[in-house]
C-alpha atoms as a PDB file:
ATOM      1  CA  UNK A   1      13.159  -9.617   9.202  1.00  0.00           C
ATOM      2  CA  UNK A   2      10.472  -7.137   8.049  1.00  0.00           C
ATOM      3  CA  UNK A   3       8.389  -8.271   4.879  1.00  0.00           C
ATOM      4  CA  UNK A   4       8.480  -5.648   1.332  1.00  0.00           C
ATOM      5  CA  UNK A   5       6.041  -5.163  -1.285  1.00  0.00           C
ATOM      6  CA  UNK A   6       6.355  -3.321  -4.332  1.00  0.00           C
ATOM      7  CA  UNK A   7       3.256  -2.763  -6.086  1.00  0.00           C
ATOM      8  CA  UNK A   8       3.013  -1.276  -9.817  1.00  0.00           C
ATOM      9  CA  UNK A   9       1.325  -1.318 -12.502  1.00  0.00           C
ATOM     10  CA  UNK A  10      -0.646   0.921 -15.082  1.00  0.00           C
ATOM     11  CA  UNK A  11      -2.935   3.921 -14.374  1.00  0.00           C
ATOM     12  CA  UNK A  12      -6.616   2.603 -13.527  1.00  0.00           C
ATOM     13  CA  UNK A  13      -5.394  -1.277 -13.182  1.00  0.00           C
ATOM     14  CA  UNK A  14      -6.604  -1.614  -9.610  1.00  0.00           C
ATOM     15  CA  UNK A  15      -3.520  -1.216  -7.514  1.00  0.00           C
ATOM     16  CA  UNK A  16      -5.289   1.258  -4.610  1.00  0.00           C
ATOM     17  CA  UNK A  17      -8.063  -1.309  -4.500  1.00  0.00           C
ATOM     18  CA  UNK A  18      -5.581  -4.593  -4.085  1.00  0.00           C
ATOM     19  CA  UNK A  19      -3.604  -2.330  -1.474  1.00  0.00           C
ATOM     20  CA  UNK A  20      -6.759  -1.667  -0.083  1.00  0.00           C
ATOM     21  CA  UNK A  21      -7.797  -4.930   0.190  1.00  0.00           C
ATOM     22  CA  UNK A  22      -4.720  -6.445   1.643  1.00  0.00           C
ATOM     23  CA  UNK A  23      -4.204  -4.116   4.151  1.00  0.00           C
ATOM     24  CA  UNK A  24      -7.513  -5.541   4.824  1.00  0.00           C
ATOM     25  CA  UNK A  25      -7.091  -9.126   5.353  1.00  0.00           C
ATOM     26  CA  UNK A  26      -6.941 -10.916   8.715  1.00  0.00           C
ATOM     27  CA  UNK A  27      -3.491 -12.724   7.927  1.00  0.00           C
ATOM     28  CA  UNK A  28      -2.272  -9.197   6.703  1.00  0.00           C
ATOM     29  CA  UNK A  29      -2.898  -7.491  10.448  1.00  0.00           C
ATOM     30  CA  UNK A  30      -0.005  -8.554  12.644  1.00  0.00           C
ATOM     31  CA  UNK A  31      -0.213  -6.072  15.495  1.00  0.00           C
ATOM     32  CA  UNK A  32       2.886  -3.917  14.395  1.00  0.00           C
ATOM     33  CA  UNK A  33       3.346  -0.780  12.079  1.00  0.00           C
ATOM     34  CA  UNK A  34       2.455  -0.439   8.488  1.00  0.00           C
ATOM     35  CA  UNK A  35       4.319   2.272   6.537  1.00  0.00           C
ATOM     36  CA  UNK A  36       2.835   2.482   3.366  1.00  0.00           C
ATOM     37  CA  UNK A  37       4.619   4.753   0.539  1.00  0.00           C
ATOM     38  CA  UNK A  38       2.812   5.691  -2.374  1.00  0.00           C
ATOM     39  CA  UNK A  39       4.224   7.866  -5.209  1.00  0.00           C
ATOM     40  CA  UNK A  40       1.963   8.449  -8.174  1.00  0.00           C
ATOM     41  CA  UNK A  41       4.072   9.715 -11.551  1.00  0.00           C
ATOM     42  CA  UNK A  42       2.198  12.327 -13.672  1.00  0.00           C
ATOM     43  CA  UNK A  43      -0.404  13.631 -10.994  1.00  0.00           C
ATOM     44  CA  UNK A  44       1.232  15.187  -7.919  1.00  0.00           C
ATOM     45  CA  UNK A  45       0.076  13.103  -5.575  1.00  0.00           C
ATOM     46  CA  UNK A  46       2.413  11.560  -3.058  1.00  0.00           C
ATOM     47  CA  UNK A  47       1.888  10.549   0.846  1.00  0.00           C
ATOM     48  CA  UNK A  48       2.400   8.263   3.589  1.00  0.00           C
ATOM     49  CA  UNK A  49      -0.194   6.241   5.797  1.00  0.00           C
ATOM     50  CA  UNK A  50       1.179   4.256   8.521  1.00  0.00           C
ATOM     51  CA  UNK A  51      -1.426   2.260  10.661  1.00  0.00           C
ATOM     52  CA  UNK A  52      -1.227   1.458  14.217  1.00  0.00           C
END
């Protein structure tokens, strides 16, 4: 079973920087794929990062 996070919250209220810093995190890194989804609403700014 695959883990899923969902993370939202208000413009400016640090979401990039907790993704950020998870993604970071020893315990985080198990040596498989990471598709990460982000969607912005307002801005046009959409994309994908998936990490090897």
């Amino acid at each position: 079973m695959k883990n899923i996070y969902f993370v939202n919250g208000f413009l400016d209220a640090g979401k990039t920087t907790f993704i950020k810093e998870l993604l970071e995190q020893e315990y985080f890194d198990t040596g498989e794929k990471t598709l990460l989804l982000l969607c912005e609403d307002g801005d046009t700014e959409c994309g994908i990062l998936m990490r090897y």
